[in-house]
Protein backbone atom coordinates (compact mmCIF):
# COMPACT_ATOMS: atom_id res chain seq x y z
CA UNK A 1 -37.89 -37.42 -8.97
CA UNK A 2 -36.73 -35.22 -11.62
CA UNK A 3 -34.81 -32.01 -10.58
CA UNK A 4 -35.24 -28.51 -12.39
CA UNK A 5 -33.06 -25.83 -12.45
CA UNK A 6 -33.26 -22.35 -10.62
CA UNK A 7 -32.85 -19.01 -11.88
CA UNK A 8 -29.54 -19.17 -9.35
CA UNK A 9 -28.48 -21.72 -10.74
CA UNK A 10 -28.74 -21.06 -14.35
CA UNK A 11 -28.89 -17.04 -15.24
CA UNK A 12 -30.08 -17.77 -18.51
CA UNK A 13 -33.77 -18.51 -16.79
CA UNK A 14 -33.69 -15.08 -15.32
CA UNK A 15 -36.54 -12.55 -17.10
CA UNK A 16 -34.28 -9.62 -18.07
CA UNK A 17 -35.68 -6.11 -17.80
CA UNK A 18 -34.01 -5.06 -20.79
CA UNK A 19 -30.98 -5.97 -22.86
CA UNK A 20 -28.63 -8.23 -20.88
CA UNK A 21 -30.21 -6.50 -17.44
CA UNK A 22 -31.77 -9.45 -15.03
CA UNK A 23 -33.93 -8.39 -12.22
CA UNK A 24 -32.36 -8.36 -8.94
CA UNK A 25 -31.18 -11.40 -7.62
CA UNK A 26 -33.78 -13.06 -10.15
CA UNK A 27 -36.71 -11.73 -8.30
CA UNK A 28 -40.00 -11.46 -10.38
CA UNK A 29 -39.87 -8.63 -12.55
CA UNK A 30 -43.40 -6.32 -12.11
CA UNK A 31 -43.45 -3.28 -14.22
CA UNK A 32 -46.64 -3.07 -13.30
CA UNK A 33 -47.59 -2.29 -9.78
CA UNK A 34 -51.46 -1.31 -9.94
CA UNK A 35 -52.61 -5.05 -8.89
CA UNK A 36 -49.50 -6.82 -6.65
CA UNK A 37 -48.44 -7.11 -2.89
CA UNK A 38 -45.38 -8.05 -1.50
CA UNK A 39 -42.96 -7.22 1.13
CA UNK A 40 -40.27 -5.35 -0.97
CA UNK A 41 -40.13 -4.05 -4.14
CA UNK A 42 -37.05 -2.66 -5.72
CA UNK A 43 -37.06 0.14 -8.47
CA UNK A 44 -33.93 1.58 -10.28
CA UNK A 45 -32.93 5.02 -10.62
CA UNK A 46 -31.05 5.86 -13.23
CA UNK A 47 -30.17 9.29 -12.52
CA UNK A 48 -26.84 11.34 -11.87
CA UNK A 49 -27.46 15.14 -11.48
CA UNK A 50 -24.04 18.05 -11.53
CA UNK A 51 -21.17 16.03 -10.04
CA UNK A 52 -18.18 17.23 -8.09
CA UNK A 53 -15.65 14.88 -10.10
CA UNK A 54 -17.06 11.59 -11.58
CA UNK A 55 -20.11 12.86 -13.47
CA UNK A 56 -23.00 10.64 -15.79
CA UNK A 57 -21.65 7.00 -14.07
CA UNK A 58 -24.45 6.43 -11.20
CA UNK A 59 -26.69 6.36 -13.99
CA UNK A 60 -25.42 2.72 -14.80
CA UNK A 61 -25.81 1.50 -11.13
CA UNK A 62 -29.11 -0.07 -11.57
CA UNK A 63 -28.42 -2.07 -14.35
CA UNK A 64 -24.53 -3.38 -13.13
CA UNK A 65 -26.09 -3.79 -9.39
CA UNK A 66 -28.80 -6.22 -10.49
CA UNK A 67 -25.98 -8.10 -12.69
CA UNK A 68 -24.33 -8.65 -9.60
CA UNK A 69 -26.74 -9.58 -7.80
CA UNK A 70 -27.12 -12.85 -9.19
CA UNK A 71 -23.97 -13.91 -7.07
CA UNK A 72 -26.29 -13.98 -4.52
CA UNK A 73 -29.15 -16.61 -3.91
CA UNK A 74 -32.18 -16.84 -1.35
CA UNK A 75 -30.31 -18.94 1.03
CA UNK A 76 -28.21 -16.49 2.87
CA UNK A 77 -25.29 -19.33 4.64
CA UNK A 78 -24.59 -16.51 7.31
CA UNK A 79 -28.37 -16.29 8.53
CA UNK A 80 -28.96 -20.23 8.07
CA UNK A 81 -32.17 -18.91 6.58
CA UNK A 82 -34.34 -18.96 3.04
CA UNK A 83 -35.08 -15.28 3.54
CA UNK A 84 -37.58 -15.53 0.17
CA UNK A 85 -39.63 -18.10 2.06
CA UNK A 86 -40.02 -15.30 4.28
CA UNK A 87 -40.44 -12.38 2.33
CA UNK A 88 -41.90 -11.52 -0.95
CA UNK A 89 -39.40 -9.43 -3.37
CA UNK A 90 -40.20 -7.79 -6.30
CA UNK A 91 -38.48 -5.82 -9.29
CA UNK A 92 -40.49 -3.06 -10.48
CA UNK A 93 -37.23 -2.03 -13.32
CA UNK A 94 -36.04 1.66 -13.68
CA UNK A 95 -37.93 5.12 -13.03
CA UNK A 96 -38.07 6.94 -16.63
CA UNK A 97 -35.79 9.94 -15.79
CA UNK A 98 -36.06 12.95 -17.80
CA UNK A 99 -32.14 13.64 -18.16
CA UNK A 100 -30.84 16.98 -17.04
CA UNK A 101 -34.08 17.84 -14.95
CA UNK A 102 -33.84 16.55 -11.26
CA UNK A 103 -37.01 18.24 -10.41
CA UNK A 104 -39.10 16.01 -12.98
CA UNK A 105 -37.41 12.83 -12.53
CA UNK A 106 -37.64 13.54 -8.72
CA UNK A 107 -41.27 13.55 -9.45
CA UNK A 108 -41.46 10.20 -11.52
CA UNK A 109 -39.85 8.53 -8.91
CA UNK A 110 -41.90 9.89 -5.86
CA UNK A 111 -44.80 8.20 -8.11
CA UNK A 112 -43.17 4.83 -8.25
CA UNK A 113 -42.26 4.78 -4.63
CA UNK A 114 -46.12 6.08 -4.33
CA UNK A 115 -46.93 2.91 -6.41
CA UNK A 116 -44.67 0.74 -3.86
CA UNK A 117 -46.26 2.13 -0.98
CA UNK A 118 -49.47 1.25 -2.01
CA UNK A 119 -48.09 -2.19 -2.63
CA UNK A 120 -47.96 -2.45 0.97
CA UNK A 121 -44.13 -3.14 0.00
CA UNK A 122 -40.98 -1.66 1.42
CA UNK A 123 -39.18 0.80 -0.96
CA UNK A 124 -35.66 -0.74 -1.99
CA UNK A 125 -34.13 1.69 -4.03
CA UNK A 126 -30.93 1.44 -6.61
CA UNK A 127 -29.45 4.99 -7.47
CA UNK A 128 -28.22 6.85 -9.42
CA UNK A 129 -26.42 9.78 -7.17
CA UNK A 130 -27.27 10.79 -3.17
CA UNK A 131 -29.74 13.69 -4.53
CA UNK A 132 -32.41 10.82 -5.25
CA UNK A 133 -32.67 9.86 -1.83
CA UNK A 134 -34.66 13.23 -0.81
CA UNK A 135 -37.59 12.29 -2.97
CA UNK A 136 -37.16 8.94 -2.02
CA UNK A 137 -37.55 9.67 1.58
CA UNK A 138 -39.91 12.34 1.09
CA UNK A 139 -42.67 9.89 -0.71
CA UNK A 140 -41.57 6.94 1.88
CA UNK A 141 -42.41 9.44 5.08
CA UNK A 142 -45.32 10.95 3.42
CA UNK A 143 -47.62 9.14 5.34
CA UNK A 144 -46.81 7.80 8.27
CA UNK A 145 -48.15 8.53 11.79
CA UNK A 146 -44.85 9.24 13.24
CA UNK A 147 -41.50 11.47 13.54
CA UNK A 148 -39.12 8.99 11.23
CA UNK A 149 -35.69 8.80 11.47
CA UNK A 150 -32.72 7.52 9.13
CA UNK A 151 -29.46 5.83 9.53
CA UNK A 152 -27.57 7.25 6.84
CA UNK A 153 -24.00 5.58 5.72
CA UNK A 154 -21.90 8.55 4.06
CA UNK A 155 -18.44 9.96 3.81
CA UNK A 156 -20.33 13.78 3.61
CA UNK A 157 -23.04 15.56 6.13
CA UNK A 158 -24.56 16.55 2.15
CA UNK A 159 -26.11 19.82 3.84
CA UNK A 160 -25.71 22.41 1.56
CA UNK A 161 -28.11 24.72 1.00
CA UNK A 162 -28.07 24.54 -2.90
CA UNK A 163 -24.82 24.03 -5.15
CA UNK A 164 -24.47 25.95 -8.41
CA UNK A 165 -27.69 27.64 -7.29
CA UNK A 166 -29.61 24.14 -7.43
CA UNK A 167 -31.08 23.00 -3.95
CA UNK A 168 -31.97 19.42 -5.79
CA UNK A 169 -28.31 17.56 -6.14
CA UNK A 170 -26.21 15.06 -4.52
CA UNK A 171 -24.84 18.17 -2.26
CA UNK A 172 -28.07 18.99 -0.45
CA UNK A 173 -30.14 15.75 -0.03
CA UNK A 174 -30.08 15.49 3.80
CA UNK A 175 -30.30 19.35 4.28
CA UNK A 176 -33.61 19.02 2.12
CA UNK A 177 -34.68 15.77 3.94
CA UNK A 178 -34.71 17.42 7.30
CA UNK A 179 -37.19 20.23 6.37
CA UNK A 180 -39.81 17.03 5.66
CA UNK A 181 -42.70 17.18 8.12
CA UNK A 182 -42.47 13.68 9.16
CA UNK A 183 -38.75 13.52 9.73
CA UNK A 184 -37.14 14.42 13.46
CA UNK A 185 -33.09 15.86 12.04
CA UNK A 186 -32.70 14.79 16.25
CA UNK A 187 -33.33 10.85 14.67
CA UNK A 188 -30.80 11.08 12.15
CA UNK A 189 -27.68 9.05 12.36
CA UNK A 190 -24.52 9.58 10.02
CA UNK A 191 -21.69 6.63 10.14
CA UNK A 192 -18.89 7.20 8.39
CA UNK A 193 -18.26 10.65 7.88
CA UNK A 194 -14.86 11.49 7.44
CA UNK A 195 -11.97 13.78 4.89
CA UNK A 196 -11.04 17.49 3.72
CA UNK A 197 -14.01 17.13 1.13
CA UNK A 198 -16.70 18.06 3.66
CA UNK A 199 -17.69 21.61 4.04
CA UNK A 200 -16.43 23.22 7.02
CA UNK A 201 -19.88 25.36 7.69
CA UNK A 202 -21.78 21.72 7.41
CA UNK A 203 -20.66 20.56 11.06
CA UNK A 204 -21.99 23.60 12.86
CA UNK A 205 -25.28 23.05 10.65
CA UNK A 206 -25.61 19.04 11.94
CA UNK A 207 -25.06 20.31 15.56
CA UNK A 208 -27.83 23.11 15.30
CA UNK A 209 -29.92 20.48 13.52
CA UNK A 210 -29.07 17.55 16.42
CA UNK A 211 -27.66 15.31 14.03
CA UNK A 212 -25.99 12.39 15.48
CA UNK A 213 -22.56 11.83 13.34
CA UNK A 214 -20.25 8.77 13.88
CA UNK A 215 -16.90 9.79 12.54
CA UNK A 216 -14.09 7.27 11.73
CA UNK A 217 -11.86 7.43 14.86
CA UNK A 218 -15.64 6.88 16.68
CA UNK A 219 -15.95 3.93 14.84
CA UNK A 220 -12.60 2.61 15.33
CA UNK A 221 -12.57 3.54 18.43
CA UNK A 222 -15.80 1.52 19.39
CA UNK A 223 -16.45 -0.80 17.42
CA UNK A 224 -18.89 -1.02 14.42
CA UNK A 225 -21.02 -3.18 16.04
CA UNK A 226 -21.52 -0.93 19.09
CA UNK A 227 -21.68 1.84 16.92
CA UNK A 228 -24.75 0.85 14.50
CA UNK A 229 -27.03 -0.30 17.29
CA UNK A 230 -26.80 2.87 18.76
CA UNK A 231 -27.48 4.47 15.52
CA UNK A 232 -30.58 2.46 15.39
CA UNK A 233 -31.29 3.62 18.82
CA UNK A 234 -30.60 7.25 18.27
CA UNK A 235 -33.62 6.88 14.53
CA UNK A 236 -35.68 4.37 16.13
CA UNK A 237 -35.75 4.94 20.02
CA UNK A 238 -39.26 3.78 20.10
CA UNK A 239 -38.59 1.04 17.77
CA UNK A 240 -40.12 2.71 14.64
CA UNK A 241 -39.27 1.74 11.54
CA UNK A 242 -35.91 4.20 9.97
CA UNK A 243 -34.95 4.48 6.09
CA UNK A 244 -31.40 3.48 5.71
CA UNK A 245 -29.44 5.07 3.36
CA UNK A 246 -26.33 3.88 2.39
CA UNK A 247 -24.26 5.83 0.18
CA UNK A 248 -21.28 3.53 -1.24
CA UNK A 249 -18.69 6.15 -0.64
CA UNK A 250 -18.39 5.44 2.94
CA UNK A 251 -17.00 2.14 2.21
CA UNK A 252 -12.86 2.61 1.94
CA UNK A 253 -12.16 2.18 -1.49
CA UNK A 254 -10.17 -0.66 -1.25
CA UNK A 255 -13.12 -2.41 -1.14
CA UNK A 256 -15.43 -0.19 -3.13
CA UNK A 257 -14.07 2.16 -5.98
CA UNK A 258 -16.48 2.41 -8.08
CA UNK A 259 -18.31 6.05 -6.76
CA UNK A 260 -17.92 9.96 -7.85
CA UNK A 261 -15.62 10.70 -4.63
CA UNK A 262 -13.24 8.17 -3.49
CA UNK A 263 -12.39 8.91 -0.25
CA UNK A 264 -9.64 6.76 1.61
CA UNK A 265 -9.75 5.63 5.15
CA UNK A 266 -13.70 4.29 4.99
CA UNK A 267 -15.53 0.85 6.24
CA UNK A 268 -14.69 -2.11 5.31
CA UNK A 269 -16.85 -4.43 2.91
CA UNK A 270 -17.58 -6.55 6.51
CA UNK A 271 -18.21 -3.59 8.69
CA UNK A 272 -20.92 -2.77 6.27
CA UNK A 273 -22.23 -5.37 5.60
CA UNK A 274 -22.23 -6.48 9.69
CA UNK A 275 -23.95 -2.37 10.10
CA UNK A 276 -26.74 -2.87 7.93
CA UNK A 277 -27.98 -6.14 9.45
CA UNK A 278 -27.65 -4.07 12.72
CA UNK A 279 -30.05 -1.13 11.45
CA UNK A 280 -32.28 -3.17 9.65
CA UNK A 281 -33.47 -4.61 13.56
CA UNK A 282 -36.65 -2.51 13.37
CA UNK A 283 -38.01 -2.44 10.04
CA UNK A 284 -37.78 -0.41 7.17
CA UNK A 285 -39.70 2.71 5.80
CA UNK A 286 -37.02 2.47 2.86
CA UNK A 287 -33.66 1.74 1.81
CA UNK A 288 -31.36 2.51 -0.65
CA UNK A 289 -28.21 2.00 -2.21
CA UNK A 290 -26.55 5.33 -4.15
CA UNK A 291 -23.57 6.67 -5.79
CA UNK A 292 -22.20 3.58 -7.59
CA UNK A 293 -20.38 4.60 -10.78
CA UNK A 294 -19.71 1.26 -12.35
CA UNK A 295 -17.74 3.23 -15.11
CA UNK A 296 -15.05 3.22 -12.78
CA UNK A 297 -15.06 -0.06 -10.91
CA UNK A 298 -12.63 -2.74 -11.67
CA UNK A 299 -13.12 -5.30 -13.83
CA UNK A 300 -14.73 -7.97 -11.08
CA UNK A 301 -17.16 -5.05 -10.54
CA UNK A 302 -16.68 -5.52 -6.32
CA UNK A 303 -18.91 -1.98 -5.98
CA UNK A 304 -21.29 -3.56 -7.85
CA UNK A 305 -21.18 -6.86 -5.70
CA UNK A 306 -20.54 -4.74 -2.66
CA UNK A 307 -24.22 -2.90 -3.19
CA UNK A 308 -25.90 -5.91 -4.27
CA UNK A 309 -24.58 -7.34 -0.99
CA UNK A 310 -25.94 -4.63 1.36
CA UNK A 311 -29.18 -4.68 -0.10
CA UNK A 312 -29.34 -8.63 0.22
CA UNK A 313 -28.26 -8.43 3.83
CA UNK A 314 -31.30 -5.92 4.46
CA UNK A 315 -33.31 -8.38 2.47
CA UNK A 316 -32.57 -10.84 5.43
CA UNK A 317 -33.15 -8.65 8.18
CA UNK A 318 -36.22 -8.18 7.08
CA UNK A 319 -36.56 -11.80 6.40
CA UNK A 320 -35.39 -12.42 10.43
CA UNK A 321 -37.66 -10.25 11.71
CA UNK A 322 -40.62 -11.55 10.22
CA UNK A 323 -39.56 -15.30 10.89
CA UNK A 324 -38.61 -14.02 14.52
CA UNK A 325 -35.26 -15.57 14.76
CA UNK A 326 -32.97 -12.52 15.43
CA UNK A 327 -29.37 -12.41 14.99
CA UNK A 328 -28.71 -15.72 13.71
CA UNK A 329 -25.64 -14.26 11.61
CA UNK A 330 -23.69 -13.56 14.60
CA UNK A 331 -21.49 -15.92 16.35
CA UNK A 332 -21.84 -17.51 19.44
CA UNK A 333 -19.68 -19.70 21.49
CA UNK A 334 -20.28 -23.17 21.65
CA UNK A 335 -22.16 -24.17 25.20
């Protein structure tokens, strides 16, 4: 019987979306979404709005997160489980951002989620900065019959009312995400908020608002593990599908450097990754993956990998949940 090669096995078969850009993790590339289905569908965006310190990199995240992705295959060893025999994955490429203008390329990319949506496909979304996650979650939500929540992996609460008299940017996301009609602020988790770069009035804001936030000495405290399922508990207490959000700066940066503001003391690359499959229990209304600046990663790109990761781990979660075999990653004693 003669033997061909996969696209895992030899990049070169991978379709590229443009240049030396694959799709991610060699998933079919679909520009066009008018006439498909499928259970996920993953679309780039390219866009990095005013920065604090490490401005213009996130735009490069889409294309250096799908290059690392092709570490990663459909059998996930962890799950003991072909999660694309479960799921169908698609790569619809990057929004077109207009550069400069958050409130137009916020549009375009509310249309393509629109256009995943009516794919009857889960958004999986590759930013750019944390800004793009309000019109993400604002097309995701716009909907549904029910009060959605989000599990949202950050170093920052990101409640300001505007910064540099803009309320769209990377500052202000959440604050603008709990105004939605269809999200309940009391269903909205933080993990991994921690530092002196938070804004003192934000705390005060999160408490008024009923936002659940899991600080550092929580986590170590507890346990990550006993910390995301209650995070899932505290967006999906009626076991409603949450958007996860996981912005890459809540990883330490020993294991993830690569993102406009470093901050020390974060999760580890295996409390992440362990946290998403938690969160991922109930279905998705979305999920994303924001803030990598690949400009400054080092040169094995392990933010890169690191994001690719996370979003292949949710990949199999969802993969689980429709095969109905649960939490085969995790370790059990021998009977």
């Amino acid at each position: 019987m003669m033997m061909t090669e996969s696209a895992f096995e030899n990049p070169r078969l991978v379709k590229l979306i443009y240049g030396d850009t694959p799709s991610f993790m060699a998933t079919p590339y679909c520009p066009d979404l008018s006439d498909v289905e499928a259970d996920a569908i993953v679309v780039g965006m390219p866009y990095d709005g005013i920065a604090t310190l490490r401005g213009g990199a996130t735009r490069l995240a889409p294309a250096w997160v799908r290059k690392l992705s092709l570490l990663y295959g459909s059998y996930n060893f962890d799950w003991d489980l072909e999660v694309f025999n479960h799921i169908k994955v698609l790569d619809a490429g990057d929004v077109d951002i207009v550069p400069g203008d958050n409130a137009r390329s916020y549009e375009r990319l509310e249309a393509r989620i629109a256009a995943v949506k009516k794919a009857s496909a889960v958004p999986f979304m590759i930013g750019g900065d944390h800004g793009v996650t309000y019109p993400a979650v604002k097309e995701a939500v716009r909907d549904i019959d029910y009060k959605a929540g989000m599990v949202i992996f950050d170093t920052h609460l990101d409640l300001a009312e505007s910064y540099r008299e803009d309320r769209l940017t990377r500052a202000s996301p959440l604050k603008r995400i709990c105004e939605l009609p269809n999200i309940d602020p009391r269903r909205v988790a933080i993990i991994g908020a921690r530092g002196p770069r938070n804004v003192q009035e934000w705390t005060p804001i999160a408490r008024e608002l009923g936002i659940r936030i899991y600080g550092m000495s929580e986590i170590e405290a507890r346990g990550i593990s006993e910390v995301a399922i209650e995070a899932l508990q505290v967006a999906s207490p009626d076991g409603q599908a949450p958007y996860v959000s996981f912005d890459i700066d809540g990883v330490d940066p020993a294991f993830a450097p690569a993102t406009n503001s470093i901050e020390p003391g974060g999760l580890t690359a295996r409390e992440a990754i362990d946290a998403v499959r938690l969160v991922c229990e109930n279905g998705l209304v979305g999920f994303d993956v924001v803030e990598v600046a690949p400009e400054h990663d080092s040169a094995s790109h392990i933010t890169s990998a690191l994001a690719a990761r996370l979003m292949a781990e949710a990949f199999a979660a969802m993969a689980a949940r429709k095969a109905g075999c649960g939490r085969k990653w995790k370790w059990q004693p021998s009977s």
